[in-house]
PDB file of N, CA and C in Angstrom:
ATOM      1  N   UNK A   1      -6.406  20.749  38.848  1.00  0.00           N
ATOM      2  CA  UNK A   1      -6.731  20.315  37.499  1.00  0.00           C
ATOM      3  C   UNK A   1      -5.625  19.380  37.023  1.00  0.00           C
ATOM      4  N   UNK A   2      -5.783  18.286  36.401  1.00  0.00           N
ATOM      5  CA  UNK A   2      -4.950  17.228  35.946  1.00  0.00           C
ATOM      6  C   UNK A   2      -5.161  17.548  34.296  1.00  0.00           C
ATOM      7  N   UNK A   3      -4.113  17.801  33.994  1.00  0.00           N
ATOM      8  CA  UNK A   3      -3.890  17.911  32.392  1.00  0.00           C
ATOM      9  C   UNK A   3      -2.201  17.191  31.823  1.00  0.00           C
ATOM     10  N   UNK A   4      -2.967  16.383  30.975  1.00  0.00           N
ATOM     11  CA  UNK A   4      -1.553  15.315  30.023  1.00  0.00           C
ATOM     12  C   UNK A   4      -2.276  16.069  28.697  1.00  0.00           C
ATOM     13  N   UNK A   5      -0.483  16.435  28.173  1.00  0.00           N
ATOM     14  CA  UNK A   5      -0.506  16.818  26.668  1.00  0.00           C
ATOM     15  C   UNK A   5       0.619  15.778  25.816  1.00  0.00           C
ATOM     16  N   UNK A   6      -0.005  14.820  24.947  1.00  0.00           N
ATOM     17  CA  UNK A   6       0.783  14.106  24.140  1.00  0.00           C
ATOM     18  C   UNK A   6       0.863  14.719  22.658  1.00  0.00           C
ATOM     19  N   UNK A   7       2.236  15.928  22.652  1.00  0.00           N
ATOM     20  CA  UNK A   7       2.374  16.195  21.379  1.00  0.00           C
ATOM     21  C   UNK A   7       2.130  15.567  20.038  1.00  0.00           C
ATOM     22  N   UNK A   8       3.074  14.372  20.181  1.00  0.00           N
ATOM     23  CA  UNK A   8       2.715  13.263  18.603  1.00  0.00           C
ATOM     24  C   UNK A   8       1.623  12.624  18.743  1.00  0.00           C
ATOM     25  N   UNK A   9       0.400  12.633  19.425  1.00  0.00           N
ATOM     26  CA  UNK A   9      -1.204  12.163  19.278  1.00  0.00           C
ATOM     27  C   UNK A   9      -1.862  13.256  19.031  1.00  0.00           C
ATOM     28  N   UNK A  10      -1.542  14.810  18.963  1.00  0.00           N
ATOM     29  CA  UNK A  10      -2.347  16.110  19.551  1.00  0.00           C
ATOM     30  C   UNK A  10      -3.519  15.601  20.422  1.00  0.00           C
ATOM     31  N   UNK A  11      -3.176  15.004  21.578  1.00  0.00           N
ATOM     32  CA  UNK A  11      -4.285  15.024  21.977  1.00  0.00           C
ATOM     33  C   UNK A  11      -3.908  15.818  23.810  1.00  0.00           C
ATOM     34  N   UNK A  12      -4.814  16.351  24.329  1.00  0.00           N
ATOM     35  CA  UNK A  12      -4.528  16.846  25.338  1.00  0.00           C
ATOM     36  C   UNK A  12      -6.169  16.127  26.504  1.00  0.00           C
ATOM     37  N   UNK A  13      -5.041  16.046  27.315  1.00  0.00           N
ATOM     38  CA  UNK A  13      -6.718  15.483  28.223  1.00  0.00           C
ATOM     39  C   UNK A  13      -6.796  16.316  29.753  1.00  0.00           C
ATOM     40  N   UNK A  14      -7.783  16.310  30.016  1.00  0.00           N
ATOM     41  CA  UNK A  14      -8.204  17.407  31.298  1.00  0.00           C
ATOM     42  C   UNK A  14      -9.109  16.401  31.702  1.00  0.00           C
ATOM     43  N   UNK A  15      -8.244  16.553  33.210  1.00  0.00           N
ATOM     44  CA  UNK A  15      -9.089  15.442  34.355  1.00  0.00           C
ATOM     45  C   UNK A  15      -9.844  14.463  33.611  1.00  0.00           C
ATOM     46  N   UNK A  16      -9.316  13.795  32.730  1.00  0.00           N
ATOM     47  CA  UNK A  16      -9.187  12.554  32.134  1.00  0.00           C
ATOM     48  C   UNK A  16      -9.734  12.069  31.131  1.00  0.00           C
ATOM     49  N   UNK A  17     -10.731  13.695  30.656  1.00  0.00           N
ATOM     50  CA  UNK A  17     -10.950  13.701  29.593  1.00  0.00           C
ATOM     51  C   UNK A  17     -10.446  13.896  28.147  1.00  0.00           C
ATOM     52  N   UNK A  18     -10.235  13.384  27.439  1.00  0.00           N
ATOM     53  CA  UNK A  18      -8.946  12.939  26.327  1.00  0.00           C
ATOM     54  C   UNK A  18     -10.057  13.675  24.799  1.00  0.00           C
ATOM     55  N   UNK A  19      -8.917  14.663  24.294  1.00  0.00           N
ATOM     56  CA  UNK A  19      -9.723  15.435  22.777  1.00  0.00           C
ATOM     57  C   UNK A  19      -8.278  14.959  22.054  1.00  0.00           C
ATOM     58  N   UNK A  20      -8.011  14.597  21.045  1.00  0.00           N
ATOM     59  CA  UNK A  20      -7.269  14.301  19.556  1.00  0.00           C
ATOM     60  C   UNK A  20      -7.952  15.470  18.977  1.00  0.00           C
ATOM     61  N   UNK A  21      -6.874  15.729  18.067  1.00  0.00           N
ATOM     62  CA  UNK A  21      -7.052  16.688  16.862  1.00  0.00           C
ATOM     63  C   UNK A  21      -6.805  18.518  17.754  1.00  0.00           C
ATOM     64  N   UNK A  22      -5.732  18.301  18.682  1.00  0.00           N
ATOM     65  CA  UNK A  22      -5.789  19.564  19.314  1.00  0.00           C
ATOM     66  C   UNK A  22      -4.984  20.185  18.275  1.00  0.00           C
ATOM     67  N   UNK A  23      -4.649  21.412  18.562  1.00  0.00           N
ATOM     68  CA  UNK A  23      -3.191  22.017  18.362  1.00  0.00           C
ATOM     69  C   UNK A  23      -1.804  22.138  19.001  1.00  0.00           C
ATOM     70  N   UNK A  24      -1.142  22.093  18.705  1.00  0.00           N
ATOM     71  CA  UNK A  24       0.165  21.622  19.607  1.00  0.00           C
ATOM     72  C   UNK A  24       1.265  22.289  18.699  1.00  0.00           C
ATOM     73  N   UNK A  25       0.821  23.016  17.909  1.00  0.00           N
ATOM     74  CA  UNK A  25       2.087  23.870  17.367  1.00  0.00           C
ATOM     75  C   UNK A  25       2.618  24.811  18.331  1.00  0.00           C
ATOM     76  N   UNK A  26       2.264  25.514  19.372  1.00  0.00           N
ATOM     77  CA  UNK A  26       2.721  26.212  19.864  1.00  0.00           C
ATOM     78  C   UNK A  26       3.467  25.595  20.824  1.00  0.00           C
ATOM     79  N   UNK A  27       3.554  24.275  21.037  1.00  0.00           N
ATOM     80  CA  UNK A  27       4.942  23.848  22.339  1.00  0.00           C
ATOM     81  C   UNK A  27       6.042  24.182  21.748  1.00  0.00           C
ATOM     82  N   UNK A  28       6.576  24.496  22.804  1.00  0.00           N
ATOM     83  CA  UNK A  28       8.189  24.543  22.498  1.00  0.00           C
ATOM     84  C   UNK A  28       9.304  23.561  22.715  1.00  0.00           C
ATOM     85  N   UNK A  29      10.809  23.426  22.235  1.00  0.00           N
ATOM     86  CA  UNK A  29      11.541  22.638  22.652  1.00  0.00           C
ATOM     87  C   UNK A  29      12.153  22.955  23.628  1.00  0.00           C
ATOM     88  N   UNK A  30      13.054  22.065  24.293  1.00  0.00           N
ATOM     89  CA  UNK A  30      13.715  21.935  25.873  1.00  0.00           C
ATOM     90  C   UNK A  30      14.919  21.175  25.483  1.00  0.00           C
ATOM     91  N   UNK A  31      15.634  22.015  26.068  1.00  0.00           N
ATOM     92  CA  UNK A  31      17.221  21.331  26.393  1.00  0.00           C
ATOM     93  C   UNK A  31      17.319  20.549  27.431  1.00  0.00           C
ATOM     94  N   UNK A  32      17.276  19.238  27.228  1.00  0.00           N
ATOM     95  CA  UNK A  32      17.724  18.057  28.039  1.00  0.00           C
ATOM     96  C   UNK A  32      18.900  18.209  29.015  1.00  0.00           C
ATOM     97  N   UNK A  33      18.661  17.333  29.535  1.00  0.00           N
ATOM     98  CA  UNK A  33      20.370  17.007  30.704  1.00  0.00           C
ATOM     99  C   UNK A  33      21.480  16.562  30.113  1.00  0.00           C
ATOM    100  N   UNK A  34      21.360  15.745  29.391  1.00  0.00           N
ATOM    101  CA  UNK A  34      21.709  14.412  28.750  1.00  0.00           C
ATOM    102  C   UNK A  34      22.518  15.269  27.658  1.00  0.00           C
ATOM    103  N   UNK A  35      21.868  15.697  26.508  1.00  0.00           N
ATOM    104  CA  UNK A  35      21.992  16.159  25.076  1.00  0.00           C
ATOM    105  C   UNK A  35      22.952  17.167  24.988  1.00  0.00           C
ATOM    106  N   UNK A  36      21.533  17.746  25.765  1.00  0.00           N
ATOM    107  CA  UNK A  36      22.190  19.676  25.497  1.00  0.00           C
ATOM    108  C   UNK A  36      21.553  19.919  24.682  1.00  0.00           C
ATOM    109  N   UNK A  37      20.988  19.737  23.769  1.00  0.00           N
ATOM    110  CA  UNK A  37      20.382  20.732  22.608  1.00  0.00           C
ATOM    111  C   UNK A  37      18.855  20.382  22.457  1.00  0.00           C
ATOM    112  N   UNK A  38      18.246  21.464  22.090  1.00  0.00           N
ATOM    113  CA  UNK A  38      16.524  21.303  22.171  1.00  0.00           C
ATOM    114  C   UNK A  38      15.875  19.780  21.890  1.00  0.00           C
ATOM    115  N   UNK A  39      15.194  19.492  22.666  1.00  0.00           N
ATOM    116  CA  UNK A  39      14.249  18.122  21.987  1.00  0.00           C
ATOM    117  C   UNK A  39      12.750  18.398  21.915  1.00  0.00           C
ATOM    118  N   UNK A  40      12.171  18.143  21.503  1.00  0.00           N
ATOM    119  CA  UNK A  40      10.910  17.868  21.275  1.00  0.00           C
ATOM    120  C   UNK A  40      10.438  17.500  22.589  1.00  0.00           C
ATOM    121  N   UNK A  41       8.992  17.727  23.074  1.00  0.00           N
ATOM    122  CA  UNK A  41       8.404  17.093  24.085  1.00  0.00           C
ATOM    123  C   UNK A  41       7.678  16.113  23.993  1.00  0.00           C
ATOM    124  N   UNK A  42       7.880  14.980  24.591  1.00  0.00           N
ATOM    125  CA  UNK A  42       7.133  13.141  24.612  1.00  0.00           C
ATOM    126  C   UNK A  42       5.542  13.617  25.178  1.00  0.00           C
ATOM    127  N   UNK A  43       5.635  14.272  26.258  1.00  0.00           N
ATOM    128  CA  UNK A  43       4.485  14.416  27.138  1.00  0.00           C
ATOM    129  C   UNK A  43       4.612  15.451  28.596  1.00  0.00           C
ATOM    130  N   UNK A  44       3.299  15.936  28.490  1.00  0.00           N
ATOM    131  CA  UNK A  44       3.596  16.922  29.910  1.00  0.00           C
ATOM    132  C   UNK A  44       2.016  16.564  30.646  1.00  0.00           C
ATOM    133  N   UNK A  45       2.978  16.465  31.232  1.00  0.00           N
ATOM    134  CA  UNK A  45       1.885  15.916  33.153  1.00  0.00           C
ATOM    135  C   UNK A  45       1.599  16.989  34.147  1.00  0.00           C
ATOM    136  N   UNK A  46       0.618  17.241  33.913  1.00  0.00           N
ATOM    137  CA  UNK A  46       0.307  18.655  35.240  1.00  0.00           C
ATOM    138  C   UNK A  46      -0.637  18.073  36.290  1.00  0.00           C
ATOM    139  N   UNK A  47      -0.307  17.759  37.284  1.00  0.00           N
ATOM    140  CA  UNK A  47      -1.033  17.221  38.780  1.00  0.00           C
ATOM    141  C   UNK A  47      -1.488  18.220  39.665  1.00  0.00           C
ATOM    142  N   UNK A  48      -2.234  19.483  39.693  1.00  0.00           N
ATOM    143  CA  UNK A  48      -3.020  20.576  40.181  1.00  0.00           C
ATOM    144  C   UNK A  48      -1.779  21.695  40.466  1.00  0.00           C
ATOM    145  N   UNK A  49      -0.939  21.379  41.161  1.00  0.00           N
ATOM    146  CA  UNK A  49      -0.199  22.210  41.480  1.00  0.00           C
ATOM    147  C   UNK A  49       1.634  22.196  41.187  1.00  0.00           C
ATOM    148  N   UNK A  50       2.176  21.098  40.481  1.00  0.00           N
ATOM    149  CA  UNK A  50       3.197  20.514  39.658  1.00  0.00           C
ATOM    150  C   UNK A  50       3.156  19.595  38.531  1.00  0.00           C
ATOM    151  N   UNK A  51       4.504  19.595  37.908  1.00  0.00           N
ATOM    152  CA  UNK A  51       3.975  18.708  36.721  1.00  0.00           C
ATOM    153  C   UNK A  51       5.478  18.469  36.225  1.00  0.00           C
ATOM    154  N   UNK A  52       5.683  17.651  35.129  1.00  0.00           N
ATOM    155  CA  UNK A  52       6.534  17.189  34.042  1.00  0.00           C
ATOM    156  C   UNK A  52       6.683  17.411  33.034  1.00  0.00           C
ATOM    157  N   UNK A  53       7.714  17.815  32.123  1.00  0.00           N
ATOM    158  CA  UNK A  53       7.934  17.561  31.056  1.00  0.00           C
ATOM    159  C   UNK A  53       8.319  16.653  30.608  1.00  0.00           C
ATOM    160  N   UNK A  54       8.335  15.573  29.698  1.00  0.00           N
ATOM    161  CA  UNK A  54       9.297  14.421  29.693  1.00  0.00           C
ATOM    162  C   UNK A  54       9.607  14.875  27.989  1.00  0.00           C
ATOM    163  N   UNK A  55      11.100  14.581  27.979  1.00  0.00           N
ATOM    164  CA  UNK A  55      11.377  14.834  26.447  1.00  0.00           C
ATOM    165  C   UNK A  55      11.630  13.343  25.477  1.00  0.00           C
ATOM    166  N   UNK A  56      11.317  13.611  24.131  1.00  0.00           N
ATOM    167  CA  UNK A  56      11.269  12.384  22.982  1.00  0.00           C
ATOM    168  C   UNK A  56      12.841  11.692  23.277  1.00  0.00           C
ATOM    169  N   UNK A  57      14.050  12.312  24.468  1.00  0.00           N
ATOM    170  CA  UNK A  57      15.354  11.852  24.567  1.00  0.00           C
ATOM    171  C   UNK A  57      15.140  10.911  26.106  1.00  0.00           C
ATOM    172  N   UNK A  58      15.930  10.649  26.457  1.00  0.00           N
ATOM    173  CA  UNK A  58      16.510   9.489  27.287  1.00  0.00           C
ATOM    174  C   UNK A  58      16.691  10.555  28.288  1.00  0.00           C
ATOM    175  N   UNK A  59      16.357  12.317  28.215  1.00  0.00           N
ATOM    176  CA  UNK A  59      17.163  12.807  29.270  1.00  0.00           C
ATOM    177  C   UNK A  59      16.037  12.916  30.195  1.00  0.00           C
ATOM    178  N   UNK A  60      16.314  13.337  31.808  1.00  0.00           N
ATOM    179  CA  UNK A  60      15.791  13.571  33.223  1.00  0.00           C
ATOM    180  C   UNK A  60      14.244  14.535  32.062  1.00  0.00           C
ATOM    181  N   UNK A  61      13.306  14.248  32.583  1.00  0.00           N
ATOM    182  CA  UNK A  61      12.316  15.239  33.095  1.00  0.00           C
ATOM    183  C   UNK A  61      12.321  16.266  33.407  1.00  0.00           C
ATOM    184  N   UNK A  62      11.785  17.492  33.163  1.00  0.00           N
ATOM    185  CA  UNK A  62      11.771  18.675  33.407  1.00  0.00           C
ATOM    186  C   UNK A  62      10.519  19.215  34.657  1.00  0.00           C
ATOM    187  N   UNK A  63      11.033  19.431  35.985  1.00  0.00           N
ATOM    188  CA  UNK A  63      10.116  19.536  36.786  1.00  0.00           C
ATOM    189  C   UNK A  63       9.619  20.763  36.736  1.00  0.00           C
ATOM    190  N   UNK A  64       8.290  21.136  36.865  1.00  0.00           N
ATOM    191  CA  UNK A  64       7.880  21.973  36.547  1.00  0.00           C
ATOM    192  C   UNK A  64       6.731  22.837  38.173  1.00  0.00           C
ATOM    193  N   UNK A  65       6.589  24.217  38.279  1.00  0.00           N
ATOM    194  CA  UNK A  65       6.210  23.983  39.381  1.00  0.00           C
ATOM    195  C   UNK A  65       4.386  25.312  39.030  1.00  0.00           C
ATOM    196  N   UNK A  66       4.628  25.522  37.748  1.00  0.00           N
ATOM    197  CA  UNK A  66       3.607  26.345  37.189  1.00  0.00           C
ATOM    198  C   UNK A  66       3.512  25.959  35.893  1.00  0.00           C
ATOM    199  N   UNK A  67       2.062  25.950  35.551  1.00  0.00           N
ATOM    200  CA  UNK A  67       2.062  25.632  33.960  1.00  0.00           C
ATOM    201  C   UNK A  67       2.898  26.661  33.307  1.00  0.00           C
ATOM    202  N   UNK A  68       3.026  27.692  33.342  1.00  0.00           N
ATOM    203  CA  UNK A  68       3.308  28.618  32.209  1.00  0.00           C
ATOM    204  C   UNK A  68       2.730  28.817  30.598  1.00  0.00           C
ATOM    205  N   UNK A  69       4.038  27.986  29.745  1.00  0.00           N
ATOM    206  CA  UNK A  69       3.278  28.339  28.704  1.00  0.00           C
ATOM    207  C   UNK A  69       1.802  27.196  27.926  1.00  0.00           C
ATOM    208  N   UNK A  70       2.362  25.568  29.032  1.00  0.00           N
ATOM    209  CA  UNK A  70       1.308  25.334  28.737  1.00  0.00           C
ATOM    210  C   UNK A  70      -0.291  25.024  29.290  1.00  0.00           C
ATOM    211  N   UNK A  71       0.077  26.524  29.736  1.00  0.00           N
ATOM    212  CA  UNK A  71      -1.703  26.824  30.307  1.00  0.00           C
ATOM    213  C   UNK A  71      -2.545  27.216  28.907  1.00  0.00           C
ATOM    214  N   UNK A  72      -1.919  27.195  27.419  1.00  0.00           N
ATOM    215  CA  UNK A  72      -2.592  26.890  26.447  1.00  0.00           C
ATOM    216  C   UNK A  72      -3.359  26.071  26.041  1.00  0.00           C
ATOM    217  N   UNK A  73      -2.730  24.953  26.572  1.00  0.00           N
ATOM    218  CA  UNK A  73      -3.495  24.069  26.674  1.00  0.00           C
ATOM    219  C   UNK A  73      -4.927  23.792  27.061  1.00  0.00           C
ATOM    220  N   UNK A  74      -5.182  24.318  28.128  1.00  0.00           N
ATOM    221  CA  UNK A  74      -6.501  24.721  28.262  1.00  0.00           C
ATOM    222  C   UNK A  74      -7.363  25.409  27.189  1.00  0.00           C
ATOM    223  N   UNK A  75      -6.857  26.327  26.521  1.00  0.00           N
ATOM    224  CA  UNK A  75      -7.536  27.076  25.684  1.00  0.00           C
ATOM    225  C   UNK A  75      -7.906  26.190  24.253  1.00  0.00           C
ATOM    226  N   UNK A  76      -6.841  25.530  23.989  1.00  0.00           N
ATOM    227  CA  UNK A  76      -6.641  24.873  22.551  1.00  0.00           C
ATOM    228  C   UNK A  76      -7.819  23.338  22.741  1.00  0.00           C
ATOM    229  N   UNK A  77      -8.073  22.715  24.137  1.00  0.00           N
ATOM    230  CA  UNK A  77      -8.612  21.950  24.516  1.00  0.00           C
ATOM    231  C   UNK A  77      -9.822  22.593  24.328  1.00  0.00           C
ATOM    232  N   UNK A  78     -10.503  23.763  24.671  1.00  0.00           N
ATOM    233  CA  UNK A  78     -11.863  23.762  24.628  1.00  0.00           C
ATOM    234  C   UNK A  78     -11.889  24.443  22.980  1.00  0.00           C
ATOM    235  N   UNK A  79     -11.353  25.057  22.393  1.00  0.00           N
ATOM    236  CA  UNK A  79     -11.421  25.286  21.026  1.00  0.00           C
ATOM    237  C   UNK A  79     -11.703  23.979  20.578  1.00  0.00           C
ATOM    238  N   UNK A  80     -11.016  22.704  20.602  1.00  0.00           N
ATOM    239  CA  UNK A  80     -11.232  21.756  19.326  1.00  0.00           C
ATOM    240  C   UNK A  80     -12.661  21.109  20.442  1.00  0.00           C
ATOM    241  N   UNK A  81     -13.123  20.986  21.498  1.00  0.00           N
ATOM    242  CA  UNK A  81     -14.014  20.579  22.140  1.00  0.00           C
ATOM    243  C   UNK A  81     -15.419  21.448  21.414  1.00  0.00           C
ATOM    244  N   UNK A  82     -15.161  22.534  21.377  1.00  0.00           N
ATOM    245  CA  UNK A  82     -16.295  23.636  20.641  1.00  0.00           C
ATOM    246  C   UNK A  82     -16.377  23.026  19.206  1.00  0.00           C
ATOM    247  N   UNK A  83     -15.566  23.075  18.537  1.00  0.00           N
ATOM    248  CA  UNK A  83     -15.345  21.977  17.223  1.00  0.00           C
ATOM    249  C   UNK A  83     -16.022  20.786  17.111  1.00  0.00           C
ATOM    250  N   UNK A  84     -15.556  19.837  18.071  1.00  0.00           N
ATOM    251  CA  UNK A  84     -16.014  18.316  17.992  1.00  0.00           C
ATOM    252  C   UNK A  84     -17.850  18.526  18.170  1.00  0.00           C
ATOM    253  N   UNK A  85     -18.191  19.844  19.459  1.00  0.00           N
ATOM    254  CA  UNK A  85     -19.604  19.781  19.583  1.00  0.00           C
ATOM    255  C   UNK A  85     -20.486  20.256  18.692  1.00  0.00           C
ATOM    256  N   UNK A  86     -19.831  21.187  17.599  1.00  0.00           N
ATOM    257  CA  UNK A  86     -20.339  21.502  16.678  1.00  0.00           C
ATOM    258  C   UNK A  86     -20.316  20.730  15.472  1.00  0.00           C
ATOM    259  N   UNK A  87     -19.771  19.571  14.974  1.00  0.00           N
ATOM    260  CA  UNK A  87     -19.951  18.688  14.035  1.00  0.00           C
ATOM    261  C   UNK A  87     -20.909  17.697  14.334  1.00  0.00           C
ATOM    262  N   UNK A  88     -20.768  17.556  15.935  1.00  0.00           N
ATOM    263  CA  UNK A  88     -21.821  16.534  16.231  1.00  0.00           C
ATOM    264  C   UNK A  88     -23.295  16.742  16.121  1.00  0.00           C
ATOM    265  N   UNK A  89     -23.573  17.616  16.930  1.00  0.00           N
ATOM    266  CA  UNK A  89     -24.571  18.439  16.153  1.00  0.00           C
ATOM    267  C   UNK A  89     -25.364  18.760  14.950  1.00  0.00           C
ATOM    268  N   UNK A  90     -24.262  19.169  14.171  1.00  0.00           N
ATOM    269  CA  UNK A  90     -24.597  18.888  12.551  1.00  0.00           C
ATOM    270  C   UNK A  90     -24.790  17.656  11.830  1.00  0.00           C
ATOM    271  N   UNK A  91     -24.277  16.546  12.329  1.00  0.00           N
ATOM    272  CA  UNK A  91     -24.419  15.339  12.170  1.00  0.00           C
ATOM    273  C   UNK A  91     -25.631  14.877  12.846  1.00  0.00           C
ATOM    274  N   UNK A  92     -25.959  14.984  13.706  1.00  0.00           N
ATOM    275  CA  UNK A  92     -27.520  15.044  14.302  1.00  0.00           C
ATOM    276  C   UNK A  92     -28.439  14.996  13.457  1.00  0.00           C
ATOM    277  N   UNK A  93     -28.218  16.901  13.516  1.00  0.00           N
ATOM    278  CA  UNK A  93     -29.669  17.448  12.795  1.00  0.00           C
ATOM    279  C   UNK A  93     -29.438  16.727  11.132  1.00  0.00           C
ATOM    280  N   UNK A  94     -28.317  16.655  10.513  1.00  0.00           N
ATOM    281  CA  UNK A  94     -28.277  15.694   8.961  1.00  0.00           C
ATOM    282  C   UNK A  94     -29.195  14.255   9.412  1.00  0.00           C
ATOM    283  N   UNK A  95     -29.002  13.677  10.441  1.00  0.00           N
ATOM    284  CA  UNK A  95     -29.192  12.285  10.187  1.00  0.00           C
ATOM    285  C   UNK A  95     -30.904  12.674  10.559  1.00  0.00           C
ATOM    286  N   UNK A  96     -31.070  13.734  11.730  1.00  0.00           N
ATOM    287  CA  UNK A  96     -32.946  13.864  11.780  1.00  0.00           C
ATOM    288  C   UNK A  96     -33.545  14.491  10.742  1.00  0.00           C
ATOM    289  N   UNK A  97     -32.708  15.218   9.394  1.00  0.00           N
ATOM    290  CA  UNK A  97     -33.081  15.558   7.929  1.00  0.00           C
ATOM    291  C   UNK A  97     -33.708  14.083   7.601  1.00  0.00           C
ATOM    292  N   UNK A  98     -32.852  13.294   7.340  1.00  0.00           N
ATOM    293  CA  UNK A  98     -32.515  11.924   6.432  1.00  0.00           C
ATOM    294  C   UNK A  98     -33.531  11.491   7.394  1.00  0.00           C
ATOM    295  N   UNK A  99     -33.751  10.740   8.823  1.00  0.00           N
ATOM    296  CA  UNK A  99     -34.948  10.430   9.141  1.00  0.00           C
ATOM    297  C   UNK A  99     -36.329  10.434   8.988  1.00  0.00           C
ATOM    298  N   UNK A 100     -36.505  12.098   8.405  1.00  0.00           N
ATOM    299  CA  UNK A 100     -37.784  12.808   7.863  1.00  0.00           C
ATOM    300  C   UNK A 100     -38.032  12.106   7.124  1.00  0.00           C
ATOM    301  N   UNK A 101     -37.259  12.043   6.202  1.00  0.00           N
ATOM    302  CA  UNK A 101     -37.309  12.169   4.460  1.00  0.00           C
ATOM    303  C   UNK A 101     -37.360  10.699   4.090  1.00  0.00           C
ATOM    304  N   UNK A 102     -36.729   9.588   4.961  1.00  0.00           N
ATOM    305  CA  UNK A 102     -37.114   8.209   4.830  1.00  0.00           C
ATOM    306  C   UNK A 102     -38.584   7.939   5.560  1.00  0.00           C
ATOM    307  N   UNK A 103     -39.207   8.899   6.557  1.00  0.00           N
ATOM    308  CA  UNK A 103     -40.732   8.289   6.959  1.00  0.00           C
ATOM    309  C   UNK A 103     -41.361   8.829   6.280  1.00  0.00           C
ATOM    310  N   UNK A 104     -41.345   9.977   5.462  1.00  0.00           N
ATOM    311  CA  UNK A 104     -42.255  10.737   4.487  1.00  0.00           C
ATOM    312  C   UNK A 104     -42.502   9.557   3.265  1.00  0.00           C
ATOM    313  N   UNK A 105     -40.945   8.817   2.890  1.00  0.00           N
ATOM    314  CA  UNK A 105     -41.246   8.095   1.539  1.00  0.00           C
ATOM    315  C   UNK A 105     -41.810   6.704   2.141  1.00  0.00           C
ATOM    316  N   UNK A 106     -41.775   6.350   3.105  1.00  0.00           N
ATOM    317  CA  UNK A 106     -42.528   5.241   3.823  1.00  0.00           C
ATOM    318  C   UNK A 106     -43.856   5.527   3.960  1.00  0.00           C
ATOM    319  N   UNK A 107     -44.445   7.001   4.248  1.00  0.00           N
ATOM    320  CA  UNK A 107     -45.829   6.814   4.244  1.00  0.00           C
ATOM    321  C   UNK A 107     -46.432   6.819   3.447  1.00  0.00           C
ATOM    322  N   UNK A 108     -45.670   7.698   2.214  1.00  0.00           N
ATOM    323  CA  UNK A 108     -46.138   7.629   0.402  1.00  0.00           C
ATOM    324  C   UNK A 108     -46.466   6.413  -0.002  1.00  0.00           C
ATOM    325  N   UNK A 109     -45.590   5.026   0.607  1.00  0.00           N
ATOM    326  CA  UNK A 109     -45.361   3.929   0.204  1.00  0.00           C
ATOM    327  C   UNK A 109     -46.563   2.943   0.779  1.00  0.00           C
ATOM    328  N   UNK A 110     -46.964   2.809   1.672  1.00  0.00           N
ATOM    329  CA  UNK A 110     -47.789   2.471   2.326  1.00  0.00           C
ATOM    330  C   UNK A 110     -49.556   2.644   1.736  1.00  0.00           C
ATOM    331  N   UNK A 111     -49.186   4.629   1.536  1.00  0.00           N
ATOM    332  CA  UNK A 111     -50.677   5.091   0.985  1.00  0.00           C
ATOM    333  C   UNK A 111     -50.770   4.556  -0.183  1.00  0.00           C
ATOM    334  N   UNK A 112     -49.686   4.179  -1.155  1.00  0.00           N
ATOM    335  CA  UNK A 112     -50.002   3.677  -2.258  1.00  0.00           C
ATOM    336  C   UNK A 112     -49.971   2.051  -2.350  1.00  0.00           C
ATOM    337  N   UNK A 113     -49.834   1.288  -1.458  1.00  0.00           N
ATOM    338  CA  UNK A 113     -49.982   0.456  -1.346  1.00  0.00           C
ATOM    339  C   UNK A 113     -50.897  -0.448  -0.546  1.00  0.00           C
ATOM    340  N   UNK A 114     -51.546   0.630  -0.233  1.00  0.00           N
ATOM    341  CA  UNK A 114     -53.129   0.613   0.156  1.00  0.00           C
ATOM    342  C   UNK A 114     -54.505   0.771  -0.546  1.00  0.00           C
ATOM    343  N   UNK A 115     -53.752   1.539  -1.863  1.00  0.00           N
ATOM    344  CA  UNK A 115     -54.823   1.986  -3.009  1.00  0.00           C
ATOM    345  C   UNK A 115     -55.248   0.617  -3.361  1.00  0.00           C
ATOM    346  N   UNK A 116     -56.574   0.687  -4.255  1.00  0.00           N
ATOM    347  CA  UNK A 116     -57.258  -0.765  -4.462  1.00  0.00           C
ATOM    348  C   UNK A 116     -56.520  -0.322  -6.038  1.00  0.00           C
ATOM    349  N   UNK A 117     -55.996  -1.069  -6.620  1.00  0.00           N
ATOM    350  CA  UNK A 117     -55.631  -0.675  -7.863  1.00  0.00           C
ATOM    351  C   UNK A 117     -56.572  -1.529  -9.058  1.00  0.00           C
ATOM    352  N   UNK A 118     -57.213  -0.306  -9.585  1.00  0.00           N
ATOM    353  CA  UNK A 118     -58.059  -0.831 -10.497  1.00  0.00           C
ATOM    354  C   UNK A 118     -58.228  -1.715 -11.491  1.00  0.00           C
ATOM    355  N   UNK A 119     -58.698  -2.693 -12.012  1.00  0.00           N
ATOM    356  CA  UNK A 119     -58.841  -3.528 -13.229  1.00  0.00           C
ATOM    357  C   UNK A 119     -58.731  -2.892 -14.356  1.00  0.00           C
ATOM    358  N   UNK A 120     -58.317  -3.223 -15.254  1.00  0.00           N
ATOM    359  CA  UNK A 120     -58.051  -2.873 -16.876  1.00  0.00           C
ATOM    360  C   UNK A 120     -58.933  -3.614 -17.410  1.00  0.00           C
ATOM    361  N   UNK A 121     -60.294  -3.118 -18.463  1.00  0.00           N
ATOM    362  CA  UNK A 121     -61.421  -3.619 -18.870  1.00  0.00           C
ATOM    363  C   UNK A 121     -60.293  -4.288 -20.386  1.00  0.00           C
ATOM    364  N   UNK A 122     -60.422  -4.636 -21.072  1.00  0.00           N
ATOM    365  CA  UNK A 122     -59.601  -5.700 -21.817  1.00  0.00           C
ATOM    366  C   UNK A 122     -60.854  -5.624 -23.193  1.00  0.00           C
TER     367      UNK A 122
END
């Protein structure tokens, strides 16, 4: 399984499929080479069986040889995926509401504009 998580986009993608609007509160920070003290994570690269951390610093990469904690990722990916399929959906069935309801007033429109409309005797 190929999974990239870009904290500052929340977006996480699985085998190359890309969701925004994940959650990403639960990463944690990493002590660099470089620093020494926690940084934030830029991005993590998982290639089926290894992967990367890369941090928001200038320091080395963090090689990684098991997801660990972010095999969340997976989870938080199909949560906002269950999300996205359920708005779409609803947006559907709204727009095949609104479809109805514009051919209903189109056929009203039609029948009455088919009527012979009568003369006014004067």
């Amino acid at each position: 399984m190929r999974i990239t998580i870009i904290p500052s986009d929340e977006k996480i993608s699985i085998n190359g499929e890309p969701i925004v609007g994940c959650d990403v509160s639960w990463i944690p920070e990493f002590v660099g080479d470089i620093t020494g003290v926690p940084q934030k994570v830029h991005a993590v690269q998982w290639y089926d069986d290894h992967g990367e951390i890369e941090l928001v610093t200038r320091d080395n990469s963090i090689v990684i040889t098991e997801l660990g904690v972010f095999e969340q990722a997976i989870t938080k990916y199909e949560e906002r995926k269950l999300v996205i399929e359920a708005a779409e959906a609803e947006a559907a069935a709204l727009t095949a509401r609104e479809d109805a309801i514009y051919m209903d007033i189109d056929m009203l429109l039609a029948e009455l504009e088919s009527e012979e409309t009568p003369e006014l005797n004067n």
